[in-house]
C-alpha atoms as a PDB file:
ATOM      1  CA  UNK A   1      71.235 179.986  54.057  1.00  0.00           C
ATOM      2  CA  UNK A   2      73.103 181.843  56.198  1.00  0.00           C
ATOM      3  CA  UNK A   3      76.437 180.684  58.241  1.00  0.00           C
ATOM      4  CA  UNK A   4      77.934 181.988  61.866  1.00  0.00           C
ATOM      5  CA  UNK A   5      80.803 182.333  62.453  1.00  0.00           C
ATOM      6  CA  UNK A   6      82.301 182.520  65.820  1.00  0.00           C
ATOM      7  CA  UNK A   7      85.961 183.680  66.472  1.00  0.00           C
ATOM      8  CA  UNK A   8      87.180 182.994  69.759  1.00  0.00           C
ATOM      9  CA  UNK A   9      90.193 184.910  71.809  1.00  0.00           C
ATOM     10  CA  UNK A  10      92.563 182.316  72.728  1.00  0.00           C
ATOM     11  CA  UNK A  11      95.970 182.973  73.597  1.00  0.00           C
ATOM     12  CA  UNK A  12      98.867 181.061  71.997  1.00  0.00           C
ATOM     13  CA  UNK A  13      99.552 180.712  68.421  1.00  0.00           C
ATOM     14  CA  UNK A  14      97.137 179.166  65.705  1.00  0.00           C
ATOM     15  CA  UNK A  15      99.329 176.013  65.508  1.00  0.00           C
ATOM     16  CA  UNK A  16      98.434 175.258  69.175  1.00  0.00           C
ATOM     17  CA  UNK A  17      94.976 173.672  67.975  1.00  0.00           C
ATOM     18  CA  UNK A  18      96.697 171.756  65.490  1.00  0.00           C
ATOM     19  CA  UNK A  19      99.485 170.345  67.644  1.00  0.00           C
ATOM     20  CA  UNK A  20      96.954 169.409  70.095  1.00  0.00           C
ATOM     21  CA  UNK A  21      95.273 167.218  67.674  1.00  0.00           C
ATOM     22  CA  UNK A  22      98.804 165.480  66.322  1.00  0.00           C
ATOM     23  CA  UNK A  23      99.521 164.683  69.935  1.00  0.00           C
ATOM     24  CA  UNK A  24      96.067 163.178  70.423  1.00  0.00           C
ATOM     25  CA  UNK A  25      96.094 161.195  67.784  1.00  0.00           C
ATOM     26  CA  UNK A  26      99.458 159.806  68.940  1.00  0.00           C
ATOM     27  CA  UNK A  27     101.495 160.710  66.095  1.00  0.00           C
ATOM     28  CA  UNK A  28     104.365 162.469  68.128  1.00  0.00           C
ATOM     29  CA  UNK A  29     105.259 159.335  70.222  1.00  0.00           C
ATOM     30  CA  UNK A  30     108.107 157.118  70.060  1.00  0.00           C
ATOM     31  CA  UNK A  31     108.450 153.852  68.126  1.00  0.00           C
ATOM     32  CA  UNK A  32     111.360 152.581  69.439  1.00  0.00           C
ATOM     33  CA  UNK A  33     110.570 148.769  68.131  1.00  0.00           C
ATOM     34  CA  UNK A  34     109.674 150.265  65.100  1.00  0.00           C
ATOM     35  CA  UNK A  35     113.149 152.059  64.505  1.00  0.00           C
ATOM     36  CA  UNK A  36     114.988 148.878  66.327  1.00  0.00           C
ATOM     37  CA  UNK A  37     113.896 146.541  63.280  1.00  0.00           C
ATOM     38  CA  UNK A  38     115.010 149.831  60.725  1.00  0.00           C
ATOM     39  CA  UNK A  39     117.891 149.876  62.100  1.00  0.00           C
ATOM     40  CA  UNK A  40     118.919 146.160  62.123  1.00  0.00           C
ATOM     41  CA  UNK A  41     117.729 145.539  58.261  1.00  0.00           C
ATOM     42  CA  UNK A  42     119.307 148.947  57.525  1.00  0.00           C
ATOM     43  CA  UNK A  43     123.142 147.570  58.798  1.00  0.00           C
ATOM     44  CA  UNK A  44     122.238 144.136  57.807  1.00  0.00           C
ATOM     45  CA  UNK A  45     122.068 145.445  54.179  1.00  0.00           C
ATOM     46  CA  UNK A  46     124.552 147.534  54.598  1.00  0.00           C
ATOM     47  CA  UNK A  47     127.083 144.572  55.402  1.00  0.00           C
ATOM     48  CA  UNK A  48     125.473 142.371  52.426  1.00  0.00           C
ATOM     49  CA  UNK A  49     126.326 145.199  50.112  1.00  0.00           C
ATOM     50  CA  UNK A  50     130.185 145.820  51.297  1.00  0.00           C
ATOM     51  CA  UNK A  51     130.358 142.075  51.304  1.00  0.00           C
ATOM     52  CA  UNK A  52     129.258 141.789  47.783  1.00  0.00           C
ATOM     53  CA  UNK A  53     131.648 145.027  47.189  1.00  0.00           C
ATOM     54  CA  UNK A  54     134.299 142.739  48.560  1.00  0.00           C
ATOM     55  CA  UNK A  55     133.520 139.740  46.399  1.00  0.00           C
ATOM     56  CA  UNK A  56     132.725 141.895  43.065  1.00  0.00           C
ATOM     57  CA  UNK A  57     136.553 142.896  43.514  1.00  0.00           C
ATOM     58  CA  UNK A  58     137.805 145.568  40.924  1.00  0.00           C
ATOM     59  CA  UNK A  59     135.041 145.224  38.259  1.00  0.00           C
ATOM     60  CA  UNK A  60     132.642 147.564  36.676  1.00  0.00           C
ATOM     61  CA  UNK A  61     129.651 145.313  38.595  1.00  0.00           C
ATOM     62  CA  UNK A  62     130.932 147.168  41.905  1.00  0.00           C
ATOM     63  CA  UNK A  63     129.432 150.487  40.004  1.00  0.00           C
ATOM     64  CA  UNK A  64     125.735 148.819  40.436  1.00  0.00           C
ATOM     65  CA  UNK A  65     126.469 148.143  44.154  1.00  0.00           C
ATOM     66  CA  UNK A  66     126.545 152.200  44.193  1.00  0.00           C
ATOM     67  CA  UNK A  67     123.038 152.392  43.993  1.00  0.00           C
ATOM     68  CA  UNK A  68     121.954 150.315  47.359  1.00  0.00           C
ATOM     69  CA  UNK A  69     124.494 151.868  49.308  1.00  0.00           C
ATOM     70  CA  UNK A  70     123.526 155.575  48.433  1.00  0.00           C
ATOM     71  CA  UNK A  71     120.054 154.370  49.435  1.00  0.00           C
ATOM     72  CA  UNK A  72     121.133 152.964  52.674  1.00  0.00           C
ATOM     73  CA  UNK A  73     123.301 155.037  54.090  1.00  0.00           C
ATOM     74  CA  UNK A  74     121.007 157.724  53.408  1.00  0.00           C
ATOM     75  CA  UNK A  75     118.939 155.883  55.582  1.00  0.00           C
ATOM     76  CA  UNK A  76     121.741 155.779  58.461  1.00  0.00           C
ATOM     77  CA  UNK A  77     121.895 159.717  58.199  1.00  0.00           C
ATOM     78  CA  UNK A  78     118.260 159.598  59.020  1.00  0.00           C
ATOM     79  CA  UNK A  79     118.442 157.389  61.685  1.00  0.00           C
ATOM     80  CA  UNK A  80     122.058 159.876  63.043  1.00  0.00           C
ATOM     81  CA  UNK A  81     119.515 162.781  62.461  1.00  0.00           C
ATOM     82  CA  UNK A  82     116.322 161.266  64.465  1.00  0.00           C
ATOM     83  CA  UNK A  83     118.774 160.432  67.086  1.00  0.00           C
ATOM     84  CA  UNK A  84     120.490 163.847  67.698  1.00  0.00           C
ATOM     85  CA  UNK A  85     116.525 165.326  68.062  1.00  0.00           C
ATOM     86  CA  UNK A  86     115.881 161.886  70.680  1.00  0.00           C
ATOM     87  CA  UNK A  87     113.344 160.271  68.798  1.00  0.00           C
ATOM     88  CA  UNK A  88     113.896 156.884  69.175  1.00  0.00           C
ATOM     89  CA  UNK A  89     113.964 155.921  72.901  1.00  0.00           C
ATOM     90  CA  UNK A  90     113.939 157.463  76.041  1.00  0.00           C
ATOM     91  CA  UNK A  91     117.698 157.431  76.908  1.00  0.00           C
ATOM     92  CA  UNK A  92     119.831 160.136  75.906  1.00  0.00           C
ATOM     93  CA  UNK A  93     122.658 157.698  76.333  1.00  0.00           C
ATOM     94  CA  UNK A  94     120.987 155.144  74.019  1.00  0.00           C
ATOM     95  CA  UNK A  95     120.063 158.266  71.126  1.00  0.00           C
ATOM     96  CA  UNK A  96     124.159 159.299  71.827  1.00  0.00           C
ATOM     97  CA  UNK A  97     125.019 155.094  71.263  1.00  0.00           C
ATOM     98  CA  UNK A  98     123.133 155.064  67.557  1.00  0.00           C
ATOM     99  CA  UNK A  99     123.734 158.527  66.579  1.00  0.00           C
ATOM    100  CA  UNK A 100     128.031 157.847  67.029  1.00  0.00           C
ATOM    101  CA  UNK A 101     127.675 154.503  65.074  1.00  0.00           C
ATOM    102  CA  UNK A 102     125.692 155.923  62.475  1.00  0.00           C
ATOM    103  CA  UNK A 103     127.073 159.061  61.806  1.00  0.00           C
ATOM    104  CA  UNK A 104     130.395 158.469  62.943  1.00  0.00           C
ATOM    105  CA  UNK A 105     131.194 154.947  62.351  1.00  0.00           C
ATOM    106  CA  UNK A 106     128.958 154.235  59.381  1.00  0.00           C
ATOM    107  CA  UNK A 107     128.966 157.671  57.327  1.00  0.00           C
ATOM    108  CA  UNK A 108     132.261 159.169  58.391  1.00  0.00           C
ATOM    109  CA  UNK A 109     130.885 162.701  59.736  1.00  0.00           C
ATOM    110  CA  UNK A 110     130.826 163.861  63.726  1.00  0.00           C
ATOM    111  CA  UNK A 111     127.921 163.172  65.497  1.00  0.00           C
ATOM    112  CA  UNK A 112     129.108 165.291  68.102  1.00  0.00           C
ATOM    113  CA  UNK A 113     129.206 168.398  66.379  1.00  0.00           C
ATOM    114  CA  UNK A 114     125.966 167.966  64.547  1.00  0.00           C
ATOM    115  CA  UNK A 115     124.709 167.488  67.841  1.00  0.00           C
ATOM    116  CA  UNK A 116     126.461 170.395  69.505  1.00  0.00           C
ATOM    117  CA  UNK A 117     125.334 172.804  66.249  1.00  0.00           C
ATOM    118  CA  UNK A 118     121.609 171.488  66.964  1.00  0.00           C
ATOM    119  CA  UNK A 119     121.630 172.145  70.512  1.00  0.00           C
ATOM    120  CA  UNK A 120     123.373 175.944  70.051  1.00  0.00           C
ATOM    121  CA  UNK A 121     121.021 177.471  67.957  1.00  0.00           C
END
């Protein structure tokens, strides 16, 4: 049993194929409703746990609390990051909105200049 095989000339790169079939298969597009109810569970939690910071007080239980928190605002620094590529809507104004209250207000760092170092390179 023998095989063929035919190489063809294309131009572009080999990943041109690939991306071709990713976009086809819809993987690339937005879901904006998707990252809407993230985001609302994501700062829901996030305001159950600093509550239950609040009421644990000074006590050694408040060390336990740690581990939620880490885990969500982890998942605001995703949410900062998806925004500063505009990946979760079609409004650069909206992307700008979520990426300053996640980054700036939520985790403390500058949306802005993440942003700015993203676009530069």
């Amino acid at each position: 049993m023998t095989s063929t095989v035919t190489t063809r000339t294309t131009r572009g790169s080999g990943f041109a194929p690939l991306l071709r079939e990713i976009k086809n298969a819809g993987l690339l597009e937005r879901r904006t409703a998707a990252y809407g109810i993230s985001i609302a569970v994501n700062v829901g939690l996030m305001a159950l746990t600093w509550a239950a910071i609040a009421a644990v007080g000074a006590s050694w239980w408040v060390v336990l609390l740690a581990v939620p928190l880490g885990i969500l605002t982890t998942r605001a620094a995703f949410f900062g990051h998806d925004a500063g590529h505009q990946q979760i809507a079609s409004s650069r104004r909206l992307h700008d909105w979520i990426g300053v209250l996640h980054a700036d207000l939520l985790l403390g760092m500058s949306y802005a200049w993440w942003n700015d170092k993203v676009i530069s390179r």
